[in-house]
PDB file of N, CA and C in Angstrom:
ATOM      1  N   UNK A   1      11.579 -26.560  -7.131  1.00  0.00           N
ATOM      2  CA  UNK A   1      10.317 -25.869  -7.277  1.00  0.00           C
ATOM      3  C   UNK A   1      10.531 -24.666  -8.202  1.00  0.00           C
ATOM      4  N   UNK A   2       9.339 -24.474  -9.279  1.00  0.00           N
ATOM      5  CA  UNK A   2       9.701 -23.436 -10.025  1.00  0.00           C
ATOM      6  C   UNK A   2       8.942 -22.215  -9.626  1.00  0.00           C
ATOM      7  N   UNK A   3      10.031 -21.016  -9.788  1.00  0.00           N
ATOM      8  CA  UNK A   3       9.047 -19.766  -9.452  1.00  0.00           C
ATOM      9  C   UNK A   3       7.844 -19.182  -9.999  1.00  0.00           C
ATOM     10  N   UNK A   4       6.714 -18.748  -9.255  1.00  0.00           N
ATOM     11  CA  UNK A   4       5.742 -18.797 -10.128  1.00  0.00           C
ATOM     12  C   UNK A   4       5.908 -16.752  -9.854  1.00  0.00           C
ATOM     13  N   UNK A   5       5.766 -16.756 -11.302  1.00  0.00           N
ATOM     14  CA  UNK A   5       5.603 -14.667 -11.277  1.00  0.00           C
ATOM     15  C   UNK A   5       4.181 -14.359 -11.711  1.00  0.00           C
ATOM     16  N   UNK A   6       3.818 -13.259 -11.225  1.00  0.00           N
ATOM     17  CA  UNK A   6       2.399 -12.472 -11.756  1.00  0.00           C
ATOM     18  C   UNK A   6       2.771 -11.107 -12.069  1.00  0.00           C
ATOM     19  N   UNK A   7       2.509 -10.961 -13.650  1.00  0.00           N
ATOM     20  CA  UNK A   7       2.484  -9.950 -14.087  1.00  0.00           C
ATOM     21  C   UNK A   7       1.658  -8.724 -13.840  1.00  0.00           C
ATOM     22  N   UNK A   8       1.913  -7.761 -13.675  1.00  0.00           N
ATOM     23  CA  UNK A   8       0.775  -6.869 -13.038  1.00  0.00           C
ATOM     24  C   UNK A   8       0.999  -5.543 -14.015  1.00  0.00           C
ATOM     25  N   UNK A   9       0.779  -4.418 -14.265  1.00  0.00           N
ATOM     26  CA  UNK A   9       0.929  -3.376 -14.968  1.00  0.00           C
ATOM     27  C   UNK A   9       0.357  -2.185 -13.948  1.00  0.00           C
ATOM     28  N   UNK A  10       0.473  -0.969 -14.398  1.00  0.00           N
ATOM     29  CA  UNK A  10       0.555   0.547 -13.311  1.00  0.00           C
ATOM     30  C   UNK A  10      -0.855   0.471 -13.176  1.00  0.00           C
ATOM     31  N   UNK A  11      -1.927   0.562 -14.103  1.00  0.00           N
ATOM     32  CA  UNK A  11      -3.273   0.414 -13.817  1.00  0.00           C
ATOM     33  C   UNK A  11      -3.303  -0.567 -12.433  1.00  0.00           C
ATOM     34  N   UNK A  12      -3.141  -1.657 -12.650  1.00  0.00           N
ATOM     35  CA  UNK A  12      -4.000  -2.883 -11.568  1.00  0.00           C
ATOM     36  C   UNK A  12      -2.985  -2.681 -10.365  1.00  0.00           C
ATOM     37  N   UNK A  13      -1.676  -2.066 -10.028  1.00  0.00           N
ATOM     38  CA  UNK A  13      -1.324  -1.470  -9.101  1.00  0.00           C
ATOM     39  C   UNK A  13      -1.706   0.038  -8.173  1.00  0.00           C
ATOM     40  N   UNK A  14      -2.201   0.744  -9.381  1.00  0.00           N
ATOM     41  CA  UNK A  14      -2.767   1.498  -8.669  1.00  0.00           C
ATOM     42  C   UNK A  14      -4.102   1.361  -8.065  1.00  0.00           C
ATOM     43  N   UNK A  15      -5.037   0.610  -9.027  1.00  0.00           N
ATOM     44  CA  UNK A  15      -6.357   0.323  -8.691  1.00  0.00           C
ATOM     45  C   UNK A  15      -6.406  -0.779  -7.324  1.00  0.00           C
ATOM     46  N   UNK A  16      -5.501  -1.372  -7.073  1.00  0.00           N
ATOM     47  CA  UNK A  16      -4.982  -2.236  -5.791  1.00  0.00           C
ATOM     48  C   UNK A  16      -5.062  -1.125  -4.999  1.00  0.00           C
ATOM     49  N   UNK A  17      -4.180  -0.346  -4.907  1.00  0.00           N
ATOM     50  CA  UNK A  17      -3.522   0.635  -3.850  1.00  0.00           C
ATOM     51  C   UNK A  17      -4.988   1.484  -3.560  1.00  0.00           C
ATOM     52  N   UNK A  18      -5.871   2.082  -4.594  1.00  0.00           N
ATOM     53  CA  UNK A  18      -6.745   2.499  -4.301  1.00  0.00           C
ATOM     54  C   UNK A  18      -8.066   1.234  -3.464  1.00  0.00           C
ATOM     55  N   UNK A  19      -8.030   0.592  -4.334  1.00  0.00           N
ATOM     56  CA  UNK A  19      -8.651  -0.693  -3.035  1.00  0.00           C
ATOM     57  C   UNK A  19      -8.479  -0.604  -1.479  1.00  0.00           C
ATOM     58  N   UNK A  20      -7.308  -0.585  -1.592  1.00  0.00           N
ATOM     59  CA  UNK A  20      -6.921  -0.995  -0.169  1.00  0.00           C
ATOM     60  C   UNK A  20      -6.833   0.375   0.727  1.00  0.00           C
ATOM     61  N   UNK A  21      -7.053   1.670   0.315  1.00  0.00           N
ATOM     62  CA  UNK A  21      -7.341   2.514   1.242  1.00  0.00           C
ATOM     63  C   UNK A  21      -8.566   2.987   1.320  1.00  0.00           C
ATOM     64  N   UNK A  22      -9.161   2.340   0.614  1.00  0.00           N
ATOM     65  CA  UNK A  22     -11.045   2.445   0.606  1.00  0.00           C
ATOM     66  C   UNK A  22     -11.431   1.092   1.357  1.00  0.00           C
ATOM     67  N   UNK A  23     -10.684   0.247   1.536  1.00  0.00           N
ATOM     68  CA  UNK A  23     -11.082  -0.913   2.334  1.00  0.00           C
ATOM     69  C   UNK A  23     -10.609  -0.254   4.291  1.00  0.00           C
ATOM     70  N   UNK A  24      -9.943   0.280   4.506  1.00  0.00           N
ATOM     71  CA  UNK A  24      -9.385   1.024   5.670  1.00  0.00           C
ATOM     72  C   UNK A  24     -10.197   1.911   5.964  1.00  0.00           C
ATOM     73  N   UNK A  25     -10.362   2.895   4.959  1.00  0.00           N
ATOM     74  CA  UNK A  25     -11.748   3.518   5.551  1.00  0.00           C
ATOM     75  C   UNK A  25     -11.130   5.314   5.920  1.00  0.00           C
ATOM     76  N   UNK A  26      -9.787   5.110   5.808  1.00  0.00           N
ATOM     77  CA  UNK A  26      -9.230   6.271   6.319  1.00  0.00           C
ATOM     78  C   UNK A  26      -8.854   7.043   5.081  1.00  0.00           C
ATOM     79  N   UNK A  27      -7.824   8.223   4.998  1.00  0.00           N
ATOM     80  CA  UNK A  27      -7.633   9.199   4.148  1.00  0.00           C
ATOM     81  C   UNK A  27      -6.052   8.811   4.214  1.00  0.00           C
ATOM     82  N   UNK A  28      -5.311   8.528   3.315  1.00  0.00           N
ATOM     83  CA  UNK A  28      -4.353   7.813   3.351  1.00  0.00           C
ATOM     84  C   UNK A  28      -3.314   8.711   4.625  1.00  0.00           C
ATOM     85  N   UNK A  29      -3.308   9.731   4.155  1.00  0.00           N
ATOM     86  CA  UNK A  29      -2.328  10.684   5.088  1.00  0.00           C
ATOM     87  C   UNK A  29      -2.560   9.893   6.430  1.00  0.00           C
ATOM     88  N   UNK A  30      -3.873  10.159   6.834  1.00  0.00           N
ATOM     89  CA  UNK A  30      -4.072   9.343   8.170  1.00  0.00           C
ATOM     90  C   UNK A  30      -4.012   8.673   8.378  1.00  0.00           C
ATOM     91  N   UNK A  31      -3.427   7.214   7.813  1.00  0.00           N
ATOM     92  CA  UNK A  31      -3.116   6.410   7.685  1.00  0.00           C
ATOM     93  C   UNK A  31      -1.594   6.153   7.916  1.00  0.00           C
ATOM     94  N   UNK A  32      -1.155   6.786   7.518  1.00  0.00           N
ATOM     95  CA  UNK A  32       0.540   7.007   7.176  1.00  0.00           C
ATOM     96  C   UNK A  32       0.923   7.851   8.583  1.00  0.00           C
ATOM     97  N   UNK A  33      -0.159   8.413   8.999  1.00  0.00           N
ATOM     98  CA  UNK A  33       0.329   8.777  10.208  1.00  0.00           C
ATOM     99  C   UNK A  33       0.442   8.019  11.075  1.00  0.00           C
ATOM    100  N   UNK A  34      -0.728   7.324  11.567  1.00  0.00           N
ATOM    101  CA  UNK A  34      -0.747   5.973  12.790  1.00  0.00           C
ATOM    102  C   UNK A  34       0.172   5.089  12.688  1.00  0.00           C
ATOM    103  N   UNK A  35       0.476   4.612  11.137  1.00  0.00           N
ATOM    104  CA  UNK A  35       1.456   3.722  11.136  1.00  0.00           C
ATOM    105  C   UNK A  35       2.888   4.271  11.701  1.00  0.00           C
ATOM    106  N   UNK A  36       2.907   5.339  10.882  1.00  0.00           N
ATOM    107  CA  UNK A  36       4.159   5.980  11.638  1.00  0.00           C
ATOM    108  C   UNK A  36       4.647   6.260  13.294  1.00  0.00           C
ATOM    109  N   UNK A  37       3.147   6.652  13.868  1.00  0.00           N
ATOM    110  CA  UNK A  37       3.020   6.949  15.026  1.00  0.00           C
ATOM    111  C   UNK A  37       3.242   5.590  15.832  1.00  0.00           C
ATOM    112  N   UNK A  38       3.040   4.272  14.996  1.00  0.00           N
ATOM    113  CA  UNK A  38       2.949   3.353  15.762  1.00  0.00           C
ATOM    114  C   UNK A  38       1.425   2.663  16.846  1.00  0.00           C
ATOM    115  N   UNK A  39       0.545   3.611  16.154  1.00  0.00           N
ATOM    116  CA  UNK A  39      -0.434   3.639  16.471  1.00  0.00           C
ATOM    117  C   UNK A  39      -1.854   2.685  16.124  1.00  0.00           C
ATOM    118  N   UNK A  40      -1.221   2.213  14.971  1.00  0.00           N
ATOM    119  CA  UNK A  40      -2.192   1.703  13.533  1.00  0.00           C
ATOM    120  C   UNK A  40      -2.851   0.031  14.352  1.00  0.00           C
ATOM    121  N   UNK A  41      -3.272   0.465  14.050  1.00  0.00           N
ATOM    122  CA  UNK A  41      -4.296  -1.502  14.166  1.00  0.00           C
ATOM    123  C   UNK A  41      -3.759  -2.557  13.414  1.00  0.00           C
ATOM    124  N   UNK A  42      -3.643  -3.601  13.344  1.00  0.00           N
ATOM    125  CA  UNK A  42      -2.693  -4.781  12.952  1.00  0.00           C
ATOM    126  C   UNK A  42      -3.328  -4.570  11.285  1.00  0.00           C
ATOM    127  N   UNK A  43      -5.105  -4.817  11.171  1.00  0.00           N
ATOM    128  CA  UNK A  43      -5.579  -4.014   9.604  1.00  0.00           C
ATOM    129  C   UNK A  43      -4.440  -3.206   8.949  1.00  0.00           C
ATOM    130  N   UNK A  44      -4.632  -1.964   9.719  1.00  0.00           N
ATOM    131  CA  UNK A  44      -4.082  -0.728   9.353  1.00  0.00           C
ATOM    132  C   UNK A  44      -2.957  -0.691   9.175  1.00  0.00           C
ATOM    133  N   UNK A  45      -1.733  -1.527   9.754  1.00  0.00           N
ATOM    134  CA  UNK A  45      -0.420  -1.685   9.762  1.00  0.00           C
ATOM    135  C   UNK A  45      -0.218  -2.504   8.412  1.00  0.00           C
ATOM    136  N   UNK A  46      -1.488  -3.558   8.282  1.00  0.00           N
ATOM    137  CA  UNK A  46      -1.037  -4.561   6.832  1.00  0.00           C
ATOM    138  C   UNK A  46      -0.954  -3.929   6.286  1.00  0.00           C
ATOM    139  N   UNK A  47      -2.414  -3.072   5.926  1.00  0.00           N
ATOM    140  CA  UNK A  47      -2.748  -1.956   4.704  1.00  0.00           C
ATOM    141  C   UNK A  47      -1.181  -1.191   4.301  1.00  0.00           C
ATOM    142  N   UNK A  48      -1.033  -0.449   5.365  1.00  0.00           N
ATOM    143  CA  UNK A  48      -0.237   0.474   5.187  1.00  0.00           C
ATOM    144  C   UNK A  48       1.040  -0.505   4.649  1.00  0.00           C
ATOM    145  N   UNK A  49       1.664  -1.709   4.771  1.00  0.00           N
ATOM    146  CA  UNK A  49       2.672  -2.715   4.402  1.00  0.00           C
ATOM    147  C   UNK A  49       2.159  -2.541   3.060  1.00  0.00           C
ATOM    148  N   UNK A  50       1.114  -3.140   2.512  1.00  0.00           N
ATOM    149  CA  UNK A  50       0.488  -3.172   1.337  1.00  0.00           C
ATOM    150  C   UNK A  50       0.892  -1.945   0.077  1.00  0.00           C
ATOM    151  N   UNK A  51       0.977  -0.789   0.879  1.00  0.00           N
ATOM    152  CA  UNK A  51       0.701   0.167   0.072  1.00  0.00           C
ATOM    153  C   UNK A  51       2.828   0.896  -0.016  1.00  0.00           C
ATOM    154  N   UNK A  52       3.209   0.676   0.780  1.00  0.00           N
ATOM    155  CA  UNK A  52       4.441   0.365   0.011  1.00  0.00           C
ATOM    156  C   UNK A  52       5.328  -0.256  -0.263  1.00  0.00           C
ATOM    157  N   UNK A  53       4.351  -1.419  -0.497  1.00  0.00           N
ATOM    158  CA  UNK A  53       5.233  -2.557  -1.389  1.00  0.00           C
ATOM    159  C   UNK A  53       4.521  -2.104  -2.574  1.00  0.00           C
ATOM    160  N   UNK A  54       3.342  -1.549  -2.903  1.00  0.00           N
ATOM    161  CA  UNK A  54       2.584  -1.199  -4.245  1.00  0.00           C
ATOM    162  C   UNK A  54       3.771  -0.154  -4.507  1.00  0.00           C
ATOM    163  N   UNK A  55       3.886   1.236  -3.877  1.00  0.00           N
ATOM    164  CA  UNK A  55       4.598   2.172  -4.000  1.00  0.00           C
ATOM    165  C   UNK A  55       6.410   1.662  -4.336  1.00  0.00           C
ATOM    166  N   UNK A  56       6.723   0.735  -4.208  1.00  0.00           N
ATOM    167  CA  UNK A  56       7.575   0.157  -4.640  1.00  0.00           C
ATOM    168  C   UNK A  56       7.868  -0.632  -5.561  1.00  0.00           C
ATOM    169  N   UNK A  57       6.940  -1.454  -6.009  1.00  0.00           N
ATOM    170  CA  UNK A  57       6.795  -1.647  -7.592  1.00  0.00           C
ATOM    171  C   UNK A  57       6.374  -0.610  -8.609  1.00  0.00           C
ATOM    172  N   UNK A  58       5.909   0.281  -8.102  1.00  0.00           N
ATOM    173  CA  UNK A  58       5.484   1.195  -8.936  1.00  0.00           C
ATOM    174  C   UNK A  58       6.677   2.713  -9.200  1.00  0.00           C
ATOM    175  N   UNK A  59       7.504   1.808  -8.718  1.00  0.00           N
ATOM    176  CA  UNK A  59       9.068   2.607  -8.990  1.00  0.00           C
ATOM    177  C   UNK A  59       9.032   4.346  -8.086  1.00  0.00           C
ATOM    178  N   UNK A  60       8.046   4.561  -7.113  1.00  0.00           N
ATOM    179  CA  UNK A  60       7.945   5.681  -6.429  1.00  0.00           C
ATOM    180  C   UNK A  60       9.408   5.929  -5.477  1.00  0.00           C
ATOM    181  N   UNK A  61      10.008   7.063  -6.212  1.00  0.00           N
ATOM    182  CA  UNK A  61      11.167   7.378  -5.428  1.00  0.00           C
ATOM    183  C   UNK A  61      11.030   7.377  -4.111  1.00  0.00           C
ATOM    184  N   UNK A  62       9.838   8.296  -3.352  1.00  0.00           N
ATOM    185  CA  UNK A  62       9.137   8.864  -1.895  1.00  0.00           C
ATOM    186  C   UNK A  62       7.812   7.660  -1.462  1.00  0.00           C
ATOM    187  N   UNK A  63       7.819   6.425  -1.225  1.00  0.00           N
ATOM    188  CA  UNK A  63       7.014   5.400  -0.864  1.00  0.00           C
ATOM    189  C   UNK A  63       5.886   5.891  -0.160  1.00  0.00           C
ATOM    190  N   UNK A  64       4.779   6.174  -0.587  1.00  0.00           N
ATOM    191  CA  UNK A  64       3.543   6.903  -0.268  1.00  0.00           C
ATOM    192  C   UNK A  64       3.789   8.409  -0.097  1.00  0.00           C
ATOM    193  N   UNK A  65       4.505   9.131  -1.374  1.00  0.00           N
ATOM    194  CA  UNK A  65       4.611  10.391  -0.616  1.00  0.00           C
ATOM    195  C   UNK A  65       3.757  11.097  -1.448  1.00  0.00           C
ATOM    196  N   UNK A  66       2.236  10.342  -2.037  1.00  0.00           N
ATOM    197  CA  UNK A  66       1.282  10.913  -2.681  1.00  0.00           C
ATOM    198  C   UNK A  66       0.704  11.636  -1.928  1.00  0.00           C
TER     199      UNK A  66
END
């Protein structure tokens, strides 16, 4: 089976990342807290998965430490 890749660039990663914390509904901090806290809703736990694996392609030393 051959690997299939998708090219993406910093725009459509960030505009993702901004997606997805306007789809949550929260203020990212607060977000980053519950997850941390262990608190987060299975949503809120993807989201927050979501956003640093974005923060990780996007070469961020501190993984959401916007």
């Amino acid at each position: 089976m051959t690997p299939h890749f998708i090219e993406v660039n910093r725009q459509d990663l960030d505009r993702r990342r901004r997606e997805v914390i306007e789809r949550i509904g929260l203020p990212e901090h607060e977000l980053r807290r519950r997850a941390h806290d262990h608190v987060a809703t299975p949503d809120e736990r993807d989201a927050w998965s979501e956003i640093e694996e974005i923060d990780f392609l996007l070469g961020d030393d501190e993984p959401s430490g916007r």
